[in-house]
Protein backbone atom coordinates (compact mmCIF):
# COMPACT_ATOMS: atom_id res chain seq x y z
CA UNK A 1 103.09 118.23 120.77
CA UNK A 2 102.64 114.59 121.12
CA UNK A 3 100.90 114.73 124.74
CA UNK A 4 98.16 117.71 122.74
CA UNK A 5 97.26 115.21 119.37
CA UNK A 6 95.06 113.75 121.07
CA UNK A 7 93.42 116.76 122.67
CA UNK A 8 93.63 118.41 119.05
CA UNK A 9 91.22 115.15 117.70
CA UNK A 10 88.19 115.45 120.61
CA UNK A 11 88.39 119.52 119.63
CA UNK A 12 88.26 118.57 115.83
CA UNK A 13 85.70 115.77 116.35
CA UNK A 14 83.22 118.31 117.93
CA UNK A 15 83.05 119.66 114.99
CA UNK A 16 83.76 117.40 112.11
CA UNK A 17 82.86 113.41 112.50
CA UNK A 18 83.80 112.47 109.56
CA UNK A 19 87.49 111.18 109.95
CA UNK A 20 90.41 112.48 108.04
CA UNK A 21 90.93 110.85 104.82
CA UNK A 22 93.64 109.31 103.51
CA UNK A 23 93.15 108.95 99.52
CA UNK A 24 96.07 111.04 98.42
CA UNK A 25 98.40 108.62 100.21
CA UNK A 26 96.90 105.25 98.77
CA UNK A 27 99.75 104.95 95.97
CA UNK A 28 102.53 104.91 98.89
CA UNK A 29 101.00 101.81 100.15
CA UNK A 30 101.91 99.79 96.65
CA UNK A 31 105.51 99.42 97.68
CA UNK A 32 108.04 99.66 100.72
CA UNK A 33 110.00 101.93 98.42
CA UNK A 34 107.13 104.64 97.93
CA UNK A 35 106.64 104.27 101.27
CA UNK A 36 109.79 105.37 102.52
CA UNK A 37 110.48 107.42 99.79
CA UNK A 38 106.75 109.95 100.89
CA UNK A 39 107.86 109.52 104.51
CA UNK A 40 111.08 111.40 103.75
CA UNK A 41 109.55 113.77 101.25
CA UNK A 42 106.83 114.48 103.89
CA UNK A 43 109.88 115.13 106.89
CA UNK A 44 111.60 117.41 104.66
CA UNK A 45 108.64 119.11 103.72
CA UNK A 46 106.85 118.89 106.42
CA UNK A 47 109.32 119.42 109.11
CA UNK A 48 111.40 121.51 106.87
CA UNK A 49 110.03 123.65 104.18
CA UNK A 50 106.55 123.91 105.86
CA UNK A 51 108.63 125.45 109.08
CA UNK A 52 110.05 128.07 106.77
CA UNK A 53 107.32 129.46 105.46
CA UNK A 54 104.83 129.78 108.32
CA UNK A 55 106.95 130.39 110.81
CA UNK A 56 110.29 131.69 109.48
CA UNK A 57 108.43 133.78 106.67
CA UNK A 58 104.89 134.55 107.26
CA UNK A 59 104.56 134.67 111.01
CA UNK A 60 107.67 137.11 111.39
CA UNK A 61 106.86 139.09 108.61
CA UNK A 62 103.40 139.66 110.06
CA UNK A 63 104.49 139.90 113.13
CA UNK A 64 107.29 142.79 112.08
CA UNK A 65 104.44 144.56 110.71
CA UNK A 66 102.12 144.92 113.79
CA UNK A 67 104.25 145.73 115.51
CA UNK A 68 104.60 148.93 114.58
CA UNK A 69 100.96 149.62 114.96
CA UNK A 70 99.80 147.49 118.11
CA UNK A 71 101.01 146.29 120.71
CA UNK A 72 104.03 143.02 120.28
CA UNK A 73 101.77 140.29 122.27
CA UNK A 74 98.76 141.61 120.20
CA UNK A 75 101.32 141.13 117.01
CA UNK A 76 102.45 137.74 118.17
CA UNK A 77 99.13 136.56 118.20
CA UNK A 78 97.27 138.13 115.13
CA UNK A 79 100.84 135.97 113.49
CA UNK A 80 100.86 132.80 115.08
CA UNK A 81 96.62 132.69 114.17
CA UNK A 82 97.65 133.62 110.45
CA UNK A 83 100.25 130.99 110.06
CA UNK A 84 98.22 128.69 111.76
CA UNK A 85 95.16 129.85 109.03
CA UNK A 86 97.59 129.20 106.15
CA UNK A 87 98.10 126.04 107.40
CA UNK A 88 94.55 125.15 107.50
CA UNK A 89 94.39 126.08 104.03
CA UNK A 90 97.06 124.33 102.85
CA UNK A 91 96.33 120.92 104.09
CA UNK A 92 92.33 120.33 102.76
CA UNK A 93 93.52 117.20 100.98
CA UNK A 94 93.77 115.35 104.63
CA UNK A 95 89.78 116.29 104.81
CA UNK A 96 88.40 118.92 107.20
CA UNK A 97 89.13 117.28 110.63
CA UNK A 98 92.55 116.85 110.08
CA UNK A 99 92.83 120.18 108.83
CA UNK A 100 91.58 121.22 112.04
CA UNK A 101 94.21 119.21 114.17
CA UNK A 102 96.97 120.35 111.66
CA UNK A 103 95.69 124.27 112.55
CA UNK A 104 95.67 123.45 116.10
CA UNK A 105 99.33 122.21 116.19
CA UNK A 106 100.37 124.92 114.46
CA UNK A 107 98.98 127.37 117.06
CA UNK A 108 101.67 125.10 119.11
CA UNK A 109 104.48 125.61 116.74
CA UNK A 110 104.37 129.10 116.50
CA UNK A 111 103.87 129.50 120.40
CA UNK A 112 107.32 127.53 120.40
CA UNK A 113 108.80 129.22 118.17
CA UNK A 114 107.80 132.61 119.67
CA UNK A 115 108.86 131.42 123.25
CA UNK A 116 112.34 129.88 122.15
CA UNK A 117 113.51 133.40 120.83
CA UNK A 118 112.21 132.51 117.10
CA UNK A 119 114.72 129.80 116.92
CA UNK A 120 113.15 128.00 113.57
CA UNK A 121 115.19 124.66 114.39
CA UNK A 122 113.79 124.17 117.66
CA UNK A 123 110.41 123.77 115.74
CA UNK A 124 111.96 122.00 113.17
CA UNK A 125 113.02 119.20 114.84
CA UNK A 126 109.62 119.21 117.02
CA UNK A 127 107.30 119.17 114.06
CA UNK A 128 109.37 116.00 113.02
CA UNK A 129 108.69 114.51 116.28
């Protein structure tokens, strides 16, 4: 995931120049203590709760569902593009680009957690990474 950021970026800077923004963060940078404090918050959601949903909720349940009517790799995919949609959508706040990157990782993370057997923690502790 780490070797790919930077890949992610160029991709997202074709299409949006305009770097990501970091407003909603400027009242963690008043004290060491908020600091810390939103690092955490954003591990445990981030690496945590945000794992749970899209992958351990959404993409399986989609997934599940196709696959009844298509074929499983066809299912896999049509999933791992919705979670990485909802993820898209859920991060607008960071501005468009890194929006992008955060939907391109998340293609990543749900190929992971596809190819490790849908083990959630193996994504979990990646995404923290």
């Amino acid at each position: 995931m780490l070797a790919y950021s930077p890949l992610a970026d160029k991709l997202a800077t074709c299409l949006v120049q305009k770097p990501p923004t970091l407003d909603a963060f400027r009242a963690l940078q008043q004290s060491r203590a908020k600091l810390v404090a939103g690092i955490v918050l954003a591990w445990v959601l981030g690496g945590f709760l945000e794992e749970l949903i899209l992958r351990g909720i959404i993409l399986q349940s989609i997934e599940a569902k196709l696959s009844a009517t298509v074929v499983r790799p066809l299912a896999i995919a049509i999933a791992i593009c919705a979670a990485a949609l909802l993820a898209f959508v859920l991060h607008p706040y960071q501005g468009l680009r890194a929006a992008l990157i955060i939907a391109q990782l998340s293609v990543l993370f749900g190929l992971l957690f596809v190819i490790s057997g849908h083990n959630l923690w193996s994504v979990i502790l990646c995404h923290g990474l």
